[in-house]
PDB file of N, CA and C in Angstrom:
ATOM      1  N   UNK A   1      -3.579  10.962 -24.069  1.00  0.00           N
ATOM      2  CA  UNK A   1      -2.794  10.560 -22.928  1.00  0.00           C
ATOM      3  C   UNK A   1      -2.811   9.035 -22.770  1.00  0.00           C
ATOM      4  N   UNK A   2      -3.453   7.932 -22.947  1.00  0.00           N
ATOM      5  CA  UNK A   2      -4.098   6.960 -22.883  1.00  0.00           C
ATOM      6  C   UNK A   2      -3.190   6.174 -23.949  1.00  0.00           C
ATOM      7  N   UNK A   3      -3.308   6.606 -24.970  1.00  0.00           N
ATOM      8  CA  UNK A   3      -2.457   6.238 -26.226  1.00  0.00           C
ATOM      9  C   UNK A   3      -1.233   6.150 -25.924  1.00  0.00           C
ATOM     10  N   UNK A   4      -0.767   7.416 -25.248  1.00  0.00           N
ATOM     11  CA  UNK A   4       0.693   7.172 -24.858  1.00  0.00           C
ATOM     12  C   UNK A   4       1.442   5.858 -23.940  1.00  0.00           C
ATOM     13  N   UNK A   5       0.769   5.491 -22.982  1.00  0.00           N
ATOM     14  CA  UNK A   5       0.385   4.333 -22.604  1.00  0.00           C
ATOM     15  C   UNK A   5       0.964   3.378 -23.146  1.00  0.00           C
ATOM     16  N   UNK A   6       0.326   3.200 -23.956  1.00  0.00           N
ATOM     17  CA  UNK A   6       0.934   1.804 -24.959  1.00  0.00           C
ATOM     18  C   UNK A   6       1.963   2.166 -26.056  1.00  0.00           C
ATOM     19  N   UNK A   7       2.463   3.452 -26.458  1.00  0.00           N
ATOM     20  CA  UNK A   7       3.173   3.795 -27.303  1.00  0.00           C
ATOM     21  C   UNK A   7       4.119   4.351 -26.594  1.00  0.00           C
ATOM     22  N   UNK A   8       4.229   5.234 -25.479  1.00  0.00           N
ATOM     23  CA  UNK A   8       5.514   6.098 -24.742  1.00  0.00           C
ATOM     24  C   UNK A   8       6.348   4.843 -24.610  1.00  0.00           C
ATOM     25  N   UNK A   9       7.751   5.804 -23.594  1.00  0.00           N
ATOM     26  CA  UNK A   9       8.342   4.347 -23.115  1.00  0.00           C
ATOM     27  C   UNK A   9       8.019   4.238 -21.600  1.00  0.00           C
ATOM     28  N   UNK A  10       8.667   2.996 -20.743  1.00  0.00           N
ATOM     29  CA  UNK A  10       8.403   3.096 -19.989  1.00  0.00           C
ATOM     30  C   UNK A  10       8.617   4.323 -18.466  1.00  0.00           C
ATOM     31  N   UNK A  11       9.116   5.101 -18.878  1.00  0.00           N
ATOM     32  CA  UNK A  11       9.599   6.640 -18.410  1.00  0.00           C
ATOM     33  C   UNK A  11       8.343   7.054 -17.926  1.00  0.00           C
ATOM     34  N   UNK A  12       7.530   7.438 -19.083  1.00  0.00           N
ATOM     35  CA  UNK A  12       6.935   8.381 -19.371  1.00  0.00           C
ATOM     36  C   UNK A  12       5.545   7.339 -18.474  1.00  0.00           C
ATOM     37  N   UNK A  13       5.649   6.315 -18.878  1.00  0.00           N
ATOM     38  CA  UNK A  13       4.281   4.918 -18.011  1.00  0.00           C
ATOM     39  C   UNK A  13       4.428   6.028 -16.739  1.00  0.00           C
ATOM     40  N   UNK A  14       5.387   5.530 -16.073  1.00  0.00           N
ATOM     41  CA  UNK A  14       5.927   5.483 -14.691  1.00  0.00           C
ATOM     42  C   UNK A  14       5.283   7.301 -14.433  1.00  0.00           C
ATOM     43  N   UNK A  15       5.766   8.373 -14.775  1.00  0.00           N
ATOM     44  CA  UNK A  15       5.512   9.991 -14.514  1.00  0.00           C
ATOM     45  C   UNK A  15       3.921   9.817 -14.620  1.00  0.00           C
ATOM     46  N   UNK A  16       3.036   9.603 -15.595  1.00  0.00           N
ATOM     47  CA  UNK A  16       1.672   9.555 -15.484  1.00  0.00           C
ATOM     48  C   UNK A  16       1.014   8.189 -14.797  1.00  0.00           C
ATOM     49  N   UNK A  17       1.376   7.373 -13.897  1.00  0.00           N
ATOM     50  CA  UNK A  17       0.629   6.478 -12.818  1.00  0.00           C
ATOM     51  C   UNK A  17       1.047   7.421 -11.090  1.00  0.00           C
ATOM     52  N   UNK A  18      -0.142   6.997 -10.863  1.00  0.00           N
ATOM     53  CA  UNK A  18      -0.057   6.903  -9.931  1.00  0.00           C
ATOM     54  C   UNK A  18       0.613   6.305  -8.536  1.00  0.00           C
ATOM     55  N   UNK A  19       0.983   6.315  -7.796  1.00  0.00           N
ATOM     56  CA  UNK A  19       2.218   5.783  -6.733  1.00  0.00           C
ATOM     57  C   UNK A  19       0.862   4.689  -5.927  1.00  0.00           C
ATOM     58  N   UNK A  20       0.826   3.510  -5.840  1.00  0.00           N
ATOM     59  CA  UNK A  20      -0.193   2.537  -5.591  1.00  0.00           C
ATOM     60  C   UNK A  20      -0.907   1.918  -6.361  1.00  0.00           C
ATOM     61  N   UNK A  21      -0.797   2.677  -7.846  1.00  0.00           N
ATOM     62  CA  UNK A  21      -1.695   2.152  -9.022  1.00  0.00           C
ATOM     63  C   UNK A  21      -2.241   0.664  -8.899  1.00  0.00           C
ATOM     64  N   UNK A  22      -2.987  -0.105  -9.513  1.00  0.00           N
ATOM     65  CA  UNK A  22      -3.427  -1.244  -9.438  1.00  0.00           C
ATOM     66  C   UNK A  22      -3.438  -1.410 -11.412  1.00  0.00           C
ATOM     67  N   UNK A  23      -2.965  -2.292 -11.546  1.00  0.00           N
ATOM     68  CA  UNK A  23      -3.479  -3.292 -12.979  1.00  0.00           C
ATOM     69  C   UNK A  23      -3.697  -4.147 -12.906  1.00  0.00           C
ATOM     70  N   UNK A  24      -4.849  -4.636 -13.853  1.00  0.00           N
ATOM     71  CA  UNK A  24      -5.475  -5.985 -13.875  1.00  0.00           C
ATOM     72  C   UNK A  24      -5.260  -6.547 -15.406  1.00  0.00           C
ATOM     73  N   UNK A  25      -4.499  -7.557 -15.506  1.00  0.00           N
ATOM     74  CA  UNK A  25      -4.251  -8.299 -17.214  1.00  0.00           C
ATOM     75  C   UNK A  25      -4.626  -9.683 -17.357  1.00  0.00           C
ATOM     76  N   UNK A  26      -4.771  -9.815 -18.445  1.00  0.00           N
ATOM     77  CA  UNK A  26      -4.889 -11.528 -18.374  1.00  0.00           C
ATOM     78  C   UNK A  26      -3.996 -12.261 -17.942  1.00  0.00           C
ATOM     79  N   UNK A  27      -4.093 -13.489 -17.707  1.00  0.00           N
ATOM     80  CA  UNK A  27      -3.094 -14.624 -17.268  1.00  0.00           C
ATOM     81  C   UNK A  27      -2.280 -14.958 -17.981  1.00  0.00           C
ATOM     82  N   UNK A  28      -0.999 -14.787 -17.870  1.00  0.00           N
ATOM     83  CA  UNK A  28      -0.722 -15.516 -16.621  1.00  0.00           C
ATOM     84  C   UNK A  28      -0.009 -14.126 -15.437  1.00  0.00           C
ATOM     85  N   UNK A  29      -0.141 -12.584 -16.104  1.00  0.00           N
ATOM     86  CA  UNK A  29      -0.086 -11.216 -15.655  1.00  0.00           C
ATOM     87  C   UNK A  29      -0.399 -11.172 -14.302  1.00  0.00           C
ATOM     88  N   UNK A  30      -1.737 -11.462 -14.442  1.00  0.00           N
ATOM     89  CA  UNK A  30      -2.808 -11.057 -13.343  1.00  0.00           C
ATOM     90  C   UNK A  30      -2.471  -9.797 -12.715  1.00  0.00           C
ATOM     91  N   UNK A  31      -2.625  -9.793 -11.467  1.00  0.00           N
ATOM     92  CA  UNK A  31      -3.299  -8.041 -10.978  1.00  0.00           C
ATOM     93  C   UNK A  31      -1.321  -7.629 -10.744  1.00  0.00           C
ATOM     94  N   UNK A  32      -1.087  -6.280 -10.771  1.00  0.00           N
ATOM     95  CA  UNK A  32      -0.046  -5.620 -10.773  1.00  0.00           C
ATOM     96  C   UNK A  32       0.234  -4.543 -10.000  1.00  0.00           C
ATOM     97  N   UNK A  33       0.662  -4.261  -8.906  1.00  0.00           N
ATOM     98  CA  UNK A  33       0.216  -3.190  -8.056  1.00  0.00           C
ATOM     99  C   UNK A  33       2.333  -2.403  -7.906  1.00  0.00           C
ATOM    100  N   UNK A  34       2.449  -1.459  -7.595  1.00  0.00           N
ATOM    101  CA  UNK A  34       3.751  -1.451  -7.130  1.00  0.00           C
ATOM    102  C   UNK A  34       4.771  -1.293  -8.270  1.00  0.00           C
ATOM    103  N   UNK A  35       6.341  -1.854  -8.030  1.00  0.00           N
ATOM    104  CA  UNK A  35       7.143  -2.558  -8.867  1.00  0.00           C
ATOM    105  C   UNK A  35       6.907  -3.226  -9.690  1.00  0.00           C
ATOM    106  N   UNK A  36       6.215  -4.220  -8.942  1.00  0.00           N
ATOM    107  CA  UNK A  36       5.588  -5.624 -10.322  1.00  0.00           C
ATOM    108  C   UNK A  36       5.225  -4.799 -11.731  1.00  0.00           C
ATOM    109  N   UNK A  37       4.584  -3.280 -11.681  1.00  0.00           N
ATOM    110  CA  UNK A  37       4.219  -3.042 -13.249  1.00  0.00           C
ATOM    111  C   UNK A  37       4.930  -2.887 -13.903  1.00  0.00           C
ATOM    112  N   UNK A  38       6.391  -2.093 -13.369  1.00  0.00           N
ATOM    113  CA  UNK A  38       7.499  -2.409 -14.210  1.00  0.00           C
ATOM    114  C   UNK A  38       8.173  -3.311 -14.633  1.00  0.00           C
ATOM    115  N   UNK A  39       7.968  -4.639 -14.192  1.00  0.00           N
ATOM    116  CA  UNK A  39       8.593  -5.383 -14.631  1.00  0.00           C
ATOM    117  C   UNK A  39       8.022  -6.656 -15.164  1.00  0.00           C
ATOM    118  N   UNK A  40       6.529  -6.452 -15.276  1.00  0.00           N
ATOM    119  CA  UNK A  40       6.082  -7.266 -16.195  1.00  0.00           C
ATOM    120  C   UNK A  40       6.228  -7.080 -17.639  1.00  0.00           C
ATOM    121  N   UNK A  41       6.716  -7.507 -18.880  1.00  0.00           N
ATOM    122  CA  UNK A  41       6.382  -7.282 -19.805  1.00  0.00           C
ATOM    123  C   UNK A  41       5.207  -6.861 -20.775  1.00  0.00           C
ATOM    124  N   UNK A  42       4.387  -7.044 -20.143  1.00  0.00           N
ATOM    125  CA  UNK A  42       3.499  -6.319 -21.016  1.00  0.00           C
ATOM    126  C   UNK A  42       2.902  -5.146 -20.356  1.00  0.00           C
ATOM    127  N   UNK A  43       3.707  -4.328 -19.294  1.00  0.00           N
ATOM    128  CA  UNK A  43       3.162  -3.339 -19.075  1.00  0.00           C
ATOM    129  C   UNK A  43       4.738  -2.292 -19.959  1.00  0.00           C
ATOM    130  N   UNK A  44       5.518  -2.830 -19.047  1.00  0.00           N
ATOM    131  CA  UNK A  44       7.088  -2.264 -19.832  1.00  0.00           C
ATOM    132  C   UNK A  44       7.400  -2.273 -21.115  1.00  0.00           C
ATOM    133  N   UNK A  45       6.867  -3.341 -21.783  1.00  0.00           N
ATOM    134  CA  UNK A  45       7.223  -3.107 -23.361  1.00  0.00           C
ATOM    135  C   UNK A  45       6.217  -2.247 -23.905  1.00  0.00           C
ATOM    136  N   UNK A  46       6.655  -1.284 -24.589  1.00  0.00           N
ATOM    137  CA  UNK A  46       5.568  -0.312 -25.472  1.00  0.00           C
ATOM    138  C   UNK A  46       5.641  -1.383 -26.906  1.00  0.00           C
ATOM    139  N   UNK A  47       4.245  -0.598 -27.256  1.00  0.00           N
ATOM    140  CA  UNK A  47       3.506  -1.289 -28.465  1.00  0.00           C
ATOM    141  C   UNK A  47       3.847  -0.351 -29.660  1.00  0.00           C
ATOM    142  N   UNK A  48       4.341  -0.952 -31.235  1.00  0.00           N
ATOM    143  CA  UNK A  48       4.830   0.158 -31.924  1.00  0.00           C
ATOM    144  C   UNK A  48       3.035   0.687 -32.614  1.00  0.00           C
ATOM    145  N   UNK A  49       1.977   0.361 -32.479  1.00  0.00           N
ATOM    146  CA  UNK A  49       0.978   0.467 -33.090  1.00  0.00           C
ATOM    147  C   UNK A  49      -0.377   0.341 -32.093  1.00  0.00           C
ATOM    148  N   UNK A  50      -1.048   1.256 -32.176  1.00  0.00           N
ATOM    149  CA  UNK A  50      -2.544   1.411 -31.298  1.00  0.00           C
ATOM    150  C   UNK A  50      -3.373   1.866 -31.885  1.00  0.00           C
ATOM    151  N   UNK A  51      -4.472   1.150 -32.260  1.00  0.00           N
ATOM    152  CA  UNK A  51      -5.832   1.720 -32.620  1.00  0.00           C
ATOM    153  C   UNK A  51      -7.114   1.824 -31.815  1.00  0.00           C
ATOM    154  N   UNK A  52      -7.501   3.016 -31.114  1.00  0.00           N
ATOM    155  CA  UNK A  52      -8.365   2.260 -30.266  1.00  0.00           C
ATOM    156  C   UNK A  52     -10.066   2.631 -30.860  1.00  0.00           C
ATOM    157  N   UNK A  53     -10.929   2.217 -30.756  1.00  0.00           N
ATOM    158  CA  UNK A  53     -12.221   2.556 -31.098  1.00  0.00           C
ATOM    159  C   UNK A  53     -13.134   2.667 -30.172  1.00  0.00           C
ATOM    160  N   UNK A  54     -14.116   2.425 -30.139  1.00  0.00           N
ATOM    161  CA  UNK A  54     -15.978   2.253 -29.079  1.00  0.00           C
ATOM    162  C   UNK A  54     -15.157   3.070 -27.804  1.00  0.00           C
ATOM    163  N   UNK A  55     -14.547   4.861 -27.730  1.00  0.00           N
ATOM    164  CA  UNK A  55     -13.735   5.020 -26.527  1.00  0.00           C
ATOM    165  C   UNK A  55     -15.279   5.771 -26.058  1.00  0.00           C
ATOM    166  N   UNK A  56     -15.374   5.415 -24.700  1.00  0.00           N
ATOM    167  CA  UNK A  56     -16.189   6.294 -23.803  1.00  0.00           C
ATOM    168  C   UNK A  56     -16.105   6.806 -22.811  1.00  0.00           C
ATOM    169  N   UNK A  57     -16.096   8.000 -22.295  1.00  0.00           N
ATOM    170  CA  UNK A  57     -15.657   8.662 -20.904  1.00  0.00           C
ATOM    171  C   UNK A  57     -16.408   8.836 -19.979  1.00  0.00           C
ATOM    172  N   UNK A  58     -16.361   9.275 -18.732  1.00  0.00           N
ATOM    173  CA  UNK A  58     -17.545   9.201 -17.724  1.00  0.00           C
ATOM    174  C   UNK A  58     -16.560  10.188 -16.727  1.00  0.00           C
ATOM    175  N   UNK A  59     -16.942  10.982 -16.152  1.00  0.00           N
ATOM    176  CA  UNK A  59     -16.162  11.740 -15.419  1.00  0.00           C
ATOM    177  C   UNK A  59     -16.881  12.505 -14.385  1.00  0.00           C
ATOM    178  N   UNK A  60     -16.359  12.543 -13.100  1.00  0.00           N
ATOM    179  CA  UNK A  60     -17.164  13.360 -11.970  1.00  0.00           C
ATOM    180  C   UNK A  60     -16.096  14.194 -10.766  1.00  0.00           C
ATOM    181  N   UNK A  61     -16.001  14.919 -11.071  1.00  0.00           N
ATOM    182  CA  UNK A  61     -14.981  15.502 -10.586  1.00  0.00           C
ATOM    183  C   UNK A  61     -13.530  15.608 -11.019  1.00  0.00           C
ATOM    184  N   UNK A  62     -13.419  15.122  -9.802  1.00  0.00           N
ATOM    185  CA  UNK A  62     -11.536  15.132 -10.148  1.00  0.00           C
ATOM    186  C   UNK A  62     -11.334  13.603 -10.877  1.00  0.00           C
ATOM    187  N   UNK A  63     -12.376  12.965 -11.057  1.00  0.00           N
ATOM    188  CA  UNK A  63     -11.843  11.291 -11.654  1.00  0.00           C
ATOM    189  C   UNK A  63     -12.507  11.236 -12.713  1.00  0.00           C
ATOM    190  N   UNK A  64     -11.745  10.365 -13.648  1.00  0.00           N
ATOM    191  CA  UNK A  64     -12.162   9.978 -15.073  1.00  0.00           C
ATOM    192  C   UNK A  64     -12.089   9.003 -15.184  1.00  0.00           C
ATOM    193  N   UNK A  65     -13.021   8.035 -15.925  1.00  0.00           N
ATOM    194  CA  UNK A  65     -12.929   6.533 -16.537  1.00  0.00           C
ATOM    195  C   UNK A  65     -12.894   6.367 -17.979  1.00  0.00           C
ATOM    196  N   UNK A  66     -11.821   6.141 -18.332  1.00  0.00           N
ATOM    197  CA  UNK A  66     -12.302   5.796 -19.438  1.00  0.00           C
ATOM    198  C   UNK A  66     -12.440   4.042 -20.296  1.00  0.00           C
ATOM    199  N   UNK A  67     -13.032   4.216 -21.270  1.00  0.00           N
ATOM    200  CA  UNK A  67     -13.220   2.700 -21.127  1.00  0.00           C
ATOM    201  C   UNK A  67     -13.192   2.713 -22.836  1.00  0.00           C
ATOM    202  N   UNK A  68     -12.547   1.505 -23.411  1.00  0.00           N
ATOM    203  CA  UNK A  68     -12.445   1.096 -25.117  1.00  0.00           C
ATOM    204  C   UNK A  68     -12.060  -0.295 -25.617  1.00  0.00           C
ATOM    205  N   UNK A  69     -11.924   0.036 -26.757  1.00  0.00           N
ATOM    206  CA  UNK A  69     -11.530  -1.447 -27.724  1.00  0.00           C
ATOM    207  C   UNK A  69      -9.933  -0.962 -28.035  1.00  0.00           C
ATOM    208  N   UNK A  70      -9.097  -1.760 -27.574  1.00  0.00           N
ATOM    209  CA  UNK A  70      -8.155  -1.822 -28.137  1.00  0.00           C
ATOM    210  C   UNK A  70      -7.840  -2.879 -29.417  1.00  0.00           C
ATOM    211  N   UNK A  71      -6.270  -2.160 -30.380  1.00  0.00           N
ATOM    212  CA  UNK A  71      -6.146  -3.402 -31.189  1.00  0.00           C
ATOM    213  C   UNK A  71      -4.448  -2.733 -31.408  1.00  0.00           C
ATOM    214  N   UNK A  72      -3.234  -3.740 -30.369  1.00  0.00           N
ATOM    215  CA  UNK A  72      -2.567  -2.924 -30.781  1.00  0.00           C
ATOM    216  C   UNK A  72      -1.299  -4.409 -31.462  1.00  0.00           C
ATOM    217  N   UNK A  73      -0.039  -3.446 -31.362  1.00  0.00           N
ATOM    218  CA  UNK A  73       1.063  -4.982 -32.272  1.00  0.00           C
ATOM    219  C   UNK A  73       2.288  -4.309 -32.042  1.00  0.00           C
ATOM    220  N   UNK A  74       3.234  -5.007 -31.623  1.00  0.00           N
ATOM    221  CA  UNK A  74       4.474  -4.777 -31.326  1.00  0.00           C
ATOM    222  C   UNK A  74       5.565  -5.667 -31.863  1.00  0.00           C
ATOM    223  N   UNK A  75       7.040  -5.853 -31.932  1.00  0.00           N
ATOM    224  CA  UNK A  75       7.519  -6.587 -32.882  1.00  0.00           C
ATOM    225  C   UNK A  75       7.525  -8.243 -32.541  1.00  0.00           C
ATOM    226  N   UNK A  76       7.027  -9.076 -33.026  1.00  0.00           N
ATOM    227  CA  UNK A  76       7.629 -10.380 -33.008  1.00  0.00           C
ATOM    228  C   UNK A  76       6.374 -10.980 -31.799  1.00  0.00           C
ATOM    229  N   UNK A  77       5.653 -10.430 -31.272  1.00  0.00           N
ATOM    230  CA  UNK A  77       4.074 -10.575 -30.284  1.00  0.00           C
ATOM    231  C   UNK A  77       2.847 -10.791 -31.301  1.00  0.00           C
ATOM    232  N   UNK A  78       1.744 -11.283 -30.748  1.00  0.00           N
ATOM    233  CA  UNK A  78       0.651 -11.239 -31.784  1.00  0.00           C
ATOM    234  C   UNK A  78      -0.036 -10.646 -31.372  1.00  0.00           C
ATOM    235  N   UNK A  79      -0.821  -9.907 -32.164  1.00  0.00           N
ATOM    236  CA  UNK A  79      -1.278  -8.653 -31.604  1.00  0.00           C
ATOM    237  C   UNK A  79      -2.053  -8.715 -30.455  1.00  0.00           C
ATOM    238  N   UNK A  80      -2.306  -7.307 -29.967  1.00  0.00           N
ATOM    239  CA  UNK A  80      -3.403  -7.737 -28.619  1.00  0.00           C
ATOM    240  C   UNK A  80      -4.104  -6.937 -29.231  1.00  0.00           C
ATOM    241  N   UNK A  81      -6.085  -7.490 -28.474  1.00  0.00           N
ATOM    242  CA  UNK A  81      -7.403  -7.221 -29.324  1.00  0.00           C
ATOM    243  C   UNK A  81      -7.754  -7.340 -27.715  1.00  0.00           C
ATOM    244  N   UNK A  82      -8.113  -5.920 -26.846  1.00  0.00           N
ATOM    245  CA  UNK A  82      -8.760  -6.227 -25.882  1.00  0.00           C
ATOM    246  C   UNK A  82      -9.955  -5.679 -25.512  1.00  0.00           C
ATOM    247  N   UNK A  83     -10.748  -5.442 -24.581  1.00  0.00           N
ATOM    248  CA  UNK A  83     -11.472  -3.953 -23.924  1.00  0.00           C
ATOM    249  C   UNK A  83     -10.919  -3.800 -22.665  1.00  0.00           C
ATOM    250  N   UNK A  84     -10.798  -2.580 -22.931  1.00  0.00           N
ATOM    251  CA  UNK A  84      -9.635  -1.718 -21.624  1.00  0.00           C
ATOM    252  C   UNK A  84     -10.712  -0.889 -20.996  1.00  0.00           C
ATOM    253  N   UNK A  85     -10.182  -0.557 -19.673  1.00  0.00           N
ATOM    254  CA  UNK A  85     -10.732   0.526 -18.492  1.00  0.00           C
ATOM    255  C   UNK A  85      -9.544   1.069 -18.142  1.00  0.00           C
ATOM    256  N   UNK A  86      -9.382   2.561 -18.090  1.00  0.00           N
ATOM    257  CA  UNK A  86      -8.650   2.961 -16.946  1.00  0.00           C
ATOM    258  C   UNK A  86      -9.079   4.304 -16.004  1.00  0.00           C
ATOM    259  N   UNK A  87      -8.674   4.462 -14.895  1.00  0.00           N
ATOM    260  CA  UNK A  87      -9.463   5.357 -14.339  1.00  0.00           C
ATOM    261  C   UNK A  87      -7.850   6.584 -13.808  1.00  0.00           C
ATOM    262  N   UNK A  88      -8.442   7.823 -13.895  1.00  0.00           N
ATOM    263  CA  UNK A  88      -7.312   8.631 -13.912  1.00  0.00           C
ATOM    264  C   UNK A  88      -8.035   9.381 -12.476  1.00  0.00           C
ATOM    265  N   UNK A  89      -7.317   9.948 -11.717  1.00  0.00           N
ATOM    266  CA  UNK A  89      -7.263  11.219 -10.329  1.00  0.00           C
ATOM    267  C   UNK A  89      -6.236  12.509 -10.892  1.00  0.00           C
ATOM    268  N   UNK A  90      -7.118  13.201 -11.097  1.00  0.00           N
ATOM    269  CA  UNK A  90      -6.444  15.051 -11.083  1.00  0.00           C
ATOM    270  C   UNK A  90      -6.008  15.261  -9.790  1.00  0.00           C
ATOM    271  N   UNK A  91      -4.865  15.448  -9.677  1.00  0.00           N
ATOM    272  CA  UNK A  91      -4.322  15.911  -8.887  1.00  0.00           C
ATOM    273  C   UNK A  91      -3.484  17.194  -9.439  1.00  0.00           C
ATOM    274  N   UNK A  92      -2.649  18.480  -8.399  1.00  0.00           N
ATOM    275  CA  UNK A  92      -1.811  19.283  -8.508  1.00  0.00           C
ATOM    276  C   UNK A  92      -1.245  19.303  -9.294  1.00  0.00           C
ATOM    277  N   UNK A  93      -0.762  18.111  -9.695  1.00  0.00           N
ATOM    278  CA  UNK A  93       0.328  18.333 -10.905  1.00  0.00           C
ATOM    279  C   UNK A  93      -0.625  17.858 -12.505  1.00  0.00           C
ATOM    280  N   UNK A  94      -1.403  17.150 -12.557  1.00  0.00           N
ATOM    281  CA  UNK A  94      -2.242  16.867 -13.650  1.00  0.00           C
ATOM    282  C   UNK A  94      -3.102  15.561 -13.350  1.00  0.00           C
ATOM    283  N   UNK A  95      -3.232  14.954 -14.514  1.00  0.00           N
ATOM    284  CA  UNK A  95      -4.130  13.697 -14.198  1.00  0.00           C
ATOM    285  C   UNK A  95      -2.927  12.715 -14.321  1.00  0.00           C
ATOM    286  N   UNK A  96      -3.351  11.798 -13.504  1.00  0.00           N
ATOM    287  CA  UNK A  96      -2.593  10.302 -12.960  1.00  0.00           C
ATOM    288  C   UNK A  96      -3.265   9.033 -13.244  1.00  0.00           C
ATOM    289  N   UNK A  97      -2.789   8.434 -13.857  1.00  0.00           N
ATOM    290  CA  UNK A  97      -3.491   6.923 -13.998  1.00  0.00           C
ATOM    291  C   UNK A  97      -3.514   5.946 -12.274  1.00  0.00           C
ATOM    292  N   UNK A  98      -4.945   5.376 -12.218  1.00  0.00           N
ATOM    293  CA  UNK A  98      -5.129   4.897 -10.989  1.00  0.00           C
ATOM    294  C   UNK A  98      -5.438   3.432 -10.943  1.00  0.00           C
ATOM    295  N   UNK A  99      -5.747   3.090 -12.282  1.00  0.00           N
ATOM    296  CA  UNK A  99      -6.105   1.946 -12.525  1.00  0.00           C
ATOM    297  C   UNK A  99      -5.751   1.323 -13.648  1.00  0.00           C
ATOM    298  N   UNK A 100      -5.911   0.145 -14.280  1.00  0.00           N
ATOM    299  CA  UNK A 100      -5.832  -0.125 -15.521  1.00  0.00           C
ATOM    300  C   UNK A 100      -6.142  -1.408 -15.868  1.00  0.00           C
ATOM    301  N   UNK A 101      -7.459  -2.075 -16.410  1.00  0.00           N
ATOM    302  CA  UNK A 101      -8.075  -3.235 -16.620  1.00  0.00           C
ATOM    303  C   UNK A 101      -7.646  -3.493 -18.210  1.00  0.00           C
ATOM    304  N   UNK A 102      -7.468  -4.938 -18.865  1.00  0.00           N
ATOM    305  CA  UNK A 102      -7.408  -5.211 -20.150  1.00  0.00           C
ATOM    306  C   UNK A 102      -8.424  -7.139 -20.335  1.00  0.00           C
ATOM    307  N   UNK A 103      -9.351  -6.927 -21.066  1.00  0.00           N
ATOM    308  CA  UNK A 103     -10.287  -8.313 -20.982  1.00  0.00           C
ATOM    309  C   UNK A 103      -9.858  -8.696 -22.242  1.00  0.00           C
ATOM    310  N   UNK A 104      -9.346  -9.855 -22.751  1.00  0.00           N
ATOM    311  CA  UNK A 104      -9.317  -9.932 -24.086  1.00  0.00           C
ATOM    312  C   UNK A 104     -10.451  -9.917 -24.837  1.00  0.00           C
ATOM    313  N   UNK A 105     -10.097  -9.210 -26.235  1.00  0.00           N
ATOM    314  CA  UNK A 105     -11.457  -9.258 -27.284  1.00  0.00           C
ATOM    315  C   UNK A 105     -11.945 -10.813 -27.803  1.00  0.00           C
ATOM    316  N   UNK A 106     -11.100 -11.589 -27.870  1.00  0.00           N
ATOM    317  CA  UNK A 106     -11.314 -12.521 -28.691  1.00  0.00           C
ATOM    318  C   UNK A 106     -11.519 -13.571 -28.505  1.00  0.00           C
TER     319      UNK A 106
END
């Protein structure tokens, strides 16, 4: 689900977040709450390539964190090398993205 993220389009972003979501990106991004995620570019442009590694989960209930190394590349961008967090809420209809942190790797 996570993967999709950076590979879906932005459709599919939008159906799995949450309505209030919060993102946090590097600068000159910074935090993203609302509208703004759609229309920043680097949440709206999907990535044609994602590898992620070191993934670890933590989960207590209805919420999940998960946390990794990204390394992904899209056309004519240089790649991004980060460590990501995101935290998901189960709700009725499934799990929802609630959060979404990216620190660069490098």
């Amino acid at each position: 689900m996570e993967e999709r993220f950076w590979t879906g389009g932005a459709d599919s972003a939008r159906q799995m977040t949450a309505s209030g979501a919060i993102f946090v990106f590097p600068y000159p991004a910074g935090i993203l709450r609302g509208d703004a995620l759609w229309r920043e570019k680097d949440v709206a442009q999907r990535w044609r390539s994602v590898v992620m590694s070191e993934r670890t989960l933590t989960r207590t209930g209805d919420v999940a964190v998960l946390a990794y190394r990204v390394s992904a590349e899209r056309g004519g961008d240089p790649s991004c090398e980060a460590l990501c967090t995101s935290t998901y809420l189960k709700d009725d209809t499934g799990w929802l993205r609630l959060t979404h942190q990216q620190t660069p790797a490098l």
